[in-house]
C-alpha atoms as a PDB file:
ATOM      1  CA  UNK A   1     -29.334  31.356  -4.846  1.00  0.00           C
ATOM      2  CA  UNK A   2     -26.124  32.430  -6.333  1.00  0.00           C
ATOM      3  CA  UNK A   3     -22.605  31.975  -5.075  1.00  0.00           C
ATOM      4  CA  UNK A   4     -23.040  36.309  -4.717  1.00  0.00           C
ATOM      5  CA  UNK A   5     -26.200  35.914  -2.475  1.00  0.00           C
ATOM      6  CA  UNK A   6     -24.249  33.096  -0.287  1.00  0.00           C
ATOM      7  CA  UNK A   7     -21.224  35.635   0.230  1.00  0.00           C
ATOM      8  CA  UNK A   8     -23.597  38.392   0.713  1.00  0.00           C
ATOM      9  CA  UNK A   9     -25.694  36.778   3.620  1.00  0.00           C
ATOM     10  CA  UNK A  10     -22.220  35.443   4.761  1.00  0.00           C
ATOM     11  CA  UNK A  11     -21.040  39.605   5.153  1.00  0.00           C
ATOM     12  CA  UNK A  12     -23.766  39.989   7.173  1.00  0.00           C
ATOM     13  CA  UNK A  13     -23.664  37.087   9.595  1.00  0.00           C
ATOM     14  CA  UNK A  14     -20.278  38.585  10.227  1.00  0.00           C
ATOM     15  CA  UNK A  15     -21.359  42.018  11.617  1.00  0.00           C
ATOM     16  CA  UNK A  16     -24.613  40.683  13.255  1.00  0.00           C
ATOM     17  CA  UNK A  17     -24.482  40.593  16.842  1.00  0.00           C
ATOM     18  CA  UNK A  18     -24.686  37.058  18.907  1.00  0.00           C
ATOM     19  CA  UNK A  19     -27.729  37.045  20.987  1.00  0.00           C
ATOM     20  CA  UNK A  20     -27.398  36.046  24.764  1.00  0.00           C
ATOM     21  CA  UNK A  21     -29.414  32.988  24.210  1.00  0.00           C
ATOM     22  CA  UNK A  22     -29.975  30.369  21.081  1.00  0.00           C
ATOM     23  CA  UNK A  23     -32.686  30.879  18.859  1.00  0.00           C
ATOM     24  CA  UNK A  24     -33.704  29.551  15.411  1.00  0.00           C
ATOM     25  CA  UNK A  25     -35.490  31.653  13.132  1.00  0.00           C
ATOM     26  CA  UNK A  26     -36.483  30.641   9.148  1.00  0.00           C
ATOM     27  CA  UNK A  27     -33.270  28.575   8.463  1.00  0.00           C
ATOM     28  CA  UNK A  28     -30.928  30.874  11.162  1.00  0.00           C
ATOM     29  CA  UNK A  29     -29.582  28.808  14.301  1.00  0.00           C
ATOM     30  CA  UNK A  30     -27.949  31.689  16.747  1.00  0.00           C
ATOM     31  CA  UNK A  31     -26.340  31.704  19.864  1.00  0.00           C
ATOM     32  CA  UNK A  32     -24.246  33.068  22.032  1.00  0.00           C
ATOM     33  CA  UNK A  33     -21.099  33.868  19.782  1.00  0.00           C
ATOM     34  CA  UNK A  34     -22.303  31.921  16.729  1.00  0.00           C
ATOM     35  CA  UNK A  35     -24.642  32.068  13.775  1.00  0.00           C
ATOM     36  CA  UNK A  36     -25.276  29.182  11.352  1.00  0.00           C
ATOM     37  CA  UNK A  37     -27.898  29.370   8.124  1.00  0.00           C
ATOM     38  CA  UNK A  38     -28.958  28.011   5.348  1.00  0.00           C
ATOM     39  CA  UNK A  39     -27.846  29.057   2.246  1.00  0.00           C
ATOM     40  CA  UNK A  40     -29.191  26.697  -0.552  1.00  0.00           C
ATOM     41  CA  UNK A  41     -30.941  23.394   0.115  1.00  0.00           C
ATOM     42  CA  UNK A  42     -32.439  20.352  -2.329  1.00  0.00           C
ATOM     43  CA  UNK A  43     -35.106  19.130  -2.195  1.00  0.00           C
ATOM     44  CA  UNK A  44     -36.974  16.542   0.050  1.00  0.00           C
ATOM     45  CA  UNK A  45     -36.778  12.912  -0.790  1.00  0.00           C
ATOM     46  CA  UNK A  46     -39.201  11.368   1.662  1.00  0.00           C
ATOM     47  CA  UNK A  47     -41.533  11.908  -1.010  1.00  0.00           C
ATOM     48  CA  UNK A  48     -40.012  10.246  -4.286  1.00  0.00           C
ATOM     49  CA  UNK A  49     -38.140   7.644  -2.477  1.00  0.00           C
ATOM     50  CA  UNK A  50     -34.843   9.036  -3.496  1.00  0.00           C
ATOM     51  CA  UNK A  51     -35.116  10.049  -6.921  1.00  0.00           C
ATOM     52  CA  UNK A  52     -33.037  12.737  -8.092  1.00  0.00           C
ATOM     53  CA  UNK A  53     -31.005  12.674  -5.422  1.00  0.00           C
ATOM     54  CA  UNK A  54     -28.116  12.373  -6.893  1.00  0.00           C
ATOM     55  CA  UNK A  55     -28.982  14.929  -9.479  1.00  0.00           C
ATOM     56  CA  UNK A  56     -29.469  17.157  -6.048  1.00  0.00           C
ATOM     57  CA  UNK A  57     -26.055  15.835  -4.417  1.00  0.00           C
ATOM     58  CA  UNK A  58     -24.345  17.397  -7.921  1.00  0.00           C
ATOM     59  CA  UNK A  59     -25.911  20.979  -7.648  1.00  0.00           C
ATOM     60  CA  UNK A  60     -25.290  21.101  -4.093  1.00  0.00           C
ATOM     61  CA  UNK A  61     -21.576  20.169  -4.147  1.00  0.00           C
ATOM     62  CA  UNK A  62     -21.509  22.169  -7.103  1.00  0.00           C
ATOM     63  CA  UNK A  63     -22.602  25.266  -4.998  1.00  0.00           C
ATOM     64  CA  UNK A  64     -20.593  24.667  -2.077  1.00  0.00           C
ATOM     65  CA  UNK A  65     -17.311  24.318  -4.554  1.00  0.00           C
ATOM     66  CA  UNK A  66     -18.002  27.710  -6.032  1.00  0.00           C
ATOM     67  CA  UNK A  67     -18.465  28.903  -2.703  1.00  0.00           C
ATOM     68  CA  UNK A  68     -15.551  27.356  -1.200  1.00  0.00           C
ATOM     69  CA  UNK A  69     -13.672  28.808  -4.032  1.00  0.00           C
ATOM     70  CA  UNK A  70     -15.342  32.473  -3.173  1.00  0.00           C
ATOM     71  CA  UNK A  71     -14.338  32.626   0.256  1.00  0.00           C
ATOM     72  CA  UNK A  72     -10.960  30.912  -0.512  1.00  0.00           C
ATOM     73  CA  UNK A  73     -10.288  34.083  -2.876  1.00  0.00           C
ATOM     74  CA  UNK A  74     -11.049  36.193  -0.444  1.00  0.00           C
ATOM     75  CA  UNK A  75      -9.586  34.596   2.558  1.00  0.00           C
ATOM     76  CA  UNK A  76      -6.584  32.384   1.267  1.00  0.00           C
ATOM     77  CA  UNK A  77      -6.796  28.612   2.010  1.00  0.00           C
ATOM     78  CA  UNK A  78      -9.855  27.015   4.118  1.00  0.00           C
ATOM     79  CA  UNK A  79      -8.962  24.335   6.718  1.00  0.00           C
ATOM     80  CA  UNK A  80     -11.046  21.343   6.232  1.00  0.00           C
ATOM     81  CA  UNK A  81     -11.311  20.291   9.995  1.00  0.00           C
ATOM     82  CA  UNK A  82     -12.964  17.273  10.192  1.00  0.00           C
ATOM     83  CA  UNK A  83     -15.752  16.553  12.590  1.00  0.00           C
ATOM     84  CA  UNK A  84     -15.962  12.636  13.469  1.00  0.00           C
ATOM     85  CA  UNK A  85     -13.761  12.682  16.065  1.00  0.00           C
ATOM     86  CA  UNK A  86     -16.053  15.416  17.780  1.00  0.00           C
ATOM     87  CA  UNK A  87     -19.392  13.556  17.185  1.00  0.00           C
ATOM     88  CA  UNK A  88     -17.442  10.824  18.925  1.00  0.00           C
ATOM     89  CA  UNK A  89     -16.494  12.964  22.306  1.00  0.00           C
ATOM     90  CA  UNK A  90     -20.115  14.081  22.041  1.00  0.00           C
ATOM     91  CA  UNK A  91     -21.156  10.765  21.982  1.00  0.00           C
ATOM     92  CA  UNK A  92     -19.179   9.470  24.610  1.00  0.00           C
ATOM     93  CA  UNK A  93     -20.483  12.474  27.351  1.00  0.00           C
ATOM     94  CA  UNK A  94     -18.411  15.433  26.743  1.00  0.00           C
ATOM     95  CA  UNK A  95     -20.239  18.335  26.557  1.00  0.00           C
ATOM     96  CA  UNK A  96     -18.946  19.992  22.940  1.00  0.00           C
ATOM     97  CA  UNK A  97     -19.206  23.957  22.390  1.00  0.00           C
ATOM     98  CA  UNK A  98     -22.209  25.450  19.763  1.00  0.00           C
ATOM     99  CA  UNK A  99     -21.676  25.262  16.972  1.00  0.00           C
ATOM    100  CA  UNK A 100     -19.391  22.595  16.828  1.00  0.00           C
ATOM    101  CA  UNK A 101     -21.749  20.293  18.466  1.00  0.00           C
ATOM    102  CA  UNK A 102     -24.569  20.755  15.738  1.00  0.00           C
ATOM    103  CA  UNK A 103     -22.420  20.639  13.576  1.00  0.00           C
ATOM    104  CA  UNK A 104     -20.639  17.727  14.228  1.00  0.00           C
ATOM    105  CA  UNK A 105     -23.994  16.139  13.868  1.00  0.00           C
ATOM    106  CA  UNK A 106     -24.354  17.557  10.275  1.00  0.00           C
ATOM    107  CA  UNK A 107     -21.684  16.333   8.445  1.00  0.00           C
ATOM    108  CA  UNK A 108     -18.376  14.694   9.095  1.00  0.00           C
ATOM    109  CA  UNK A 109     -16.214  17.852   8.024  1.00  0.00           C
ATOM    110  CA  UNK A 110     -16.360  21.739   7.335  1.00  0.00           C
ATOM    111  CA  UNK A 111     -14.390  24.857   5.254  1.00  0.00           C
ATOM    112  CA  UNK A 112     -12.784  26.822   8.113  1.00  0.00           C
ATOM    113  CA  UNK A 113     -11.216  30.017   7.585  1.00  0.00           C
ATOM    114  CA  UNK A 114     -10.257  32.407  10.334  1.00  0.00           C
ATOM    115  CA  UNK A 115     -11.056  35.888   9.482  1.00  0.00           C
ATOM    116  CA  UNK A 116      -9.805  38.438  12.278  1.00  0.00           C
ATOM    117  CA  UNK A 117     -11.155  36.895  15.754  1.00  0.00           C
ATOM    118  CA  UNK A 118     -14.275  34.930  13.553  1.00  0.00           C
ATOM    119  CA  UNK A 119     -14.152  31.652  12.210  1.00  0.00           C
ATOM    120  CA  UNK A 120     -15.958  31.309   8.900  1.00  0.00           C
ATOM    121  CA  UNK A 121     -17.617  28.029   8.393  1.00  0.00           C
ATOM    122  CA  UNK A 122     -19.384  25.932   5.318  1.00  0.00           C
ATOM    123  CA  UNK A 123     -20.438  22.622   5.026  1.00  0.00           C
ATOM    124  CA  UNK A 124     -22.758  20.406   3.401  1.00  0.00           C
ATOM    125  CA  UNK A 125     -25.486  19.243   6.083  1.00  0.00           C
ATOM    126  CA  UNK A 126     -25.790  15.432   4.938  1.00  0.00           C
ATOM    127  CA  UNK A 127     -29.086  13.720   6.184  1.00  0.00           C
ATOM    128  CA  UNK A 128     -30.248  10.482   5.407  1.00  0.00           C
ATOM    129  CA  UNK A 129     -31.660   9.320   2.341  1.00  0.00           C
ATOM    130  CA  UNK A 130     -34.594  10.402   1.936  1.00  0.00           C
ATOM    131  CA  UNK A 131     -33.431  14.467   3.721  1.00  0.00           C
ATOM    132  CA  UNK A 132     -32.783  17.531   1.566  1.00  0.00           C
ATOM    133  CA  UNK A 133     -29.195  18.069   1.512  1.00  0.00           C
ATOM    134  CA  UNK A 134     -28.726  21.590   2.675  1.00  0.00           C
ATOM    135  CA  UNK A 135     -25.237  23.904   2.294  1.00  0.00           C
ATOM    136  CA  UNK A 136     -24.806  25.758   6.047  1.00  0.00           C
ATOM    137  CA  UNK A 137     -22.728  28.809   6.496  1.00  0.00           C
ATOM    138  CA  UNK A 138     -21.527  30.053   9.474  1.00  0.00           C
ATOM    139  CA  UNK A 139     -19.577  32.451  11.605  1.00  0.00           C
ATOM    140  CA  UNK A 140     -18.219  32.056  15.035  1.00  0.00           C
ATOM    141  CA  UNK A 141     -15.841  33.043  17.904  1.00  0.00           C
ATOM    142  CA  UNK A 142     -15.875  29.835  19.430  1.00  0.00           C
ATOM    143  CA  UNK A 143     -12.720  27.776  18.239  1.00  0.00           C
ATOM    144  CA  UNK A 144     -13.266  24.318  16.830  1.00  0.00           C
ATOM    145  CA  UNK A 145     -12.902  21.929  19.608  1.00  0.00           C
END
C-alpha cells in the first residue's frame, strides 16, 4: 500500500465510531474508544528461517518514515512516547488502558500526535524473528498512560 492508502484508512478510523465492546476483524482491533489496524505488513519468516528479513525491516521502516513524515505535515511534530516503561507496569499487575496495553506489547515506542480530542498513533509491531513485521495505525481517546 501507499503512504496515500495509509492516510486514507487513517481518515477513516478517525470518524468511525468505537464499538461498546472489543472486536477484531481482518487486521482491525476495536474497542471501546480505540481502533488499531494494519496498514502494511512483511512477510512471514517462520518459513525461510529469516531470510530477507532485513530486506523486509528496510521497506517497512521505509513506509512508516514516509508515513511519519505524512502525518507530521499534516499535524506538526509526533511525540515518540515510549512504551517499556508501560510493558513493565503491565508486567508487574497494573491493569494498563486499550490500546496502550497491546501496544505496549508490540513495540517499545509509537508516533503520537493529538488531533482535536483523538490521539493518532503509528508504530512498527516488532515480533520475533521469524514474525512479519507489521506497521499499526491507530486512533484513540484514551491518553497514553
Amino acid at each position: 500500500m501507499t503512504t496515500a492508502e495509509h492516510l486514507d484508512t487513517i481518515d477513516r478510523l478517525r470518524v468511525t465510531a468505537f464499538p461498546p465492546e472489543p472486536v477484531w476483524s481482518g487486521g482491525l482491533s476495536s474497542g471501546p474508544g480505540y481502533h488499531l489496524v494494519q496498514v502494511s505488513w512483511t512477510a512471514d519468516f517462520r518459513e525461510d528461517g529469516g531470510a530477507g528479513r532485513t530486506e523486509a525491516t528496510d521497506q517497512i521502516n521505509a513506509e512508516y518514515g514516509a508515513l511519519t513524515q505524512a502525518l507530521g505535515d499534516r499535524w506538526g511534530r509526533a511525540q515518540v512516547f515510549s512504551l517499556v516503561s508501560v510493558r513493565d507496569r503491565g508486567f508487574d499487575g497494573e491493569a494498563i488502558p486499550e490500546p496502550w496495553a497491546r501496544l505496549s506489547g508490540m513495540t517499545g515506542h509509537v508516533h503520537l500526535w493529538r488531533v482535536g480530542e483523538r490521539w493518532l498513533v503509528v508504530c512498527v509491531a516488532e515480533g520475533d524473528g521469524e514474525e512479519p513485521l507489521v506497521l499499526v495505525a491507530g486512533v484513540t481517546v484514551i491518553d497514553p498512560p
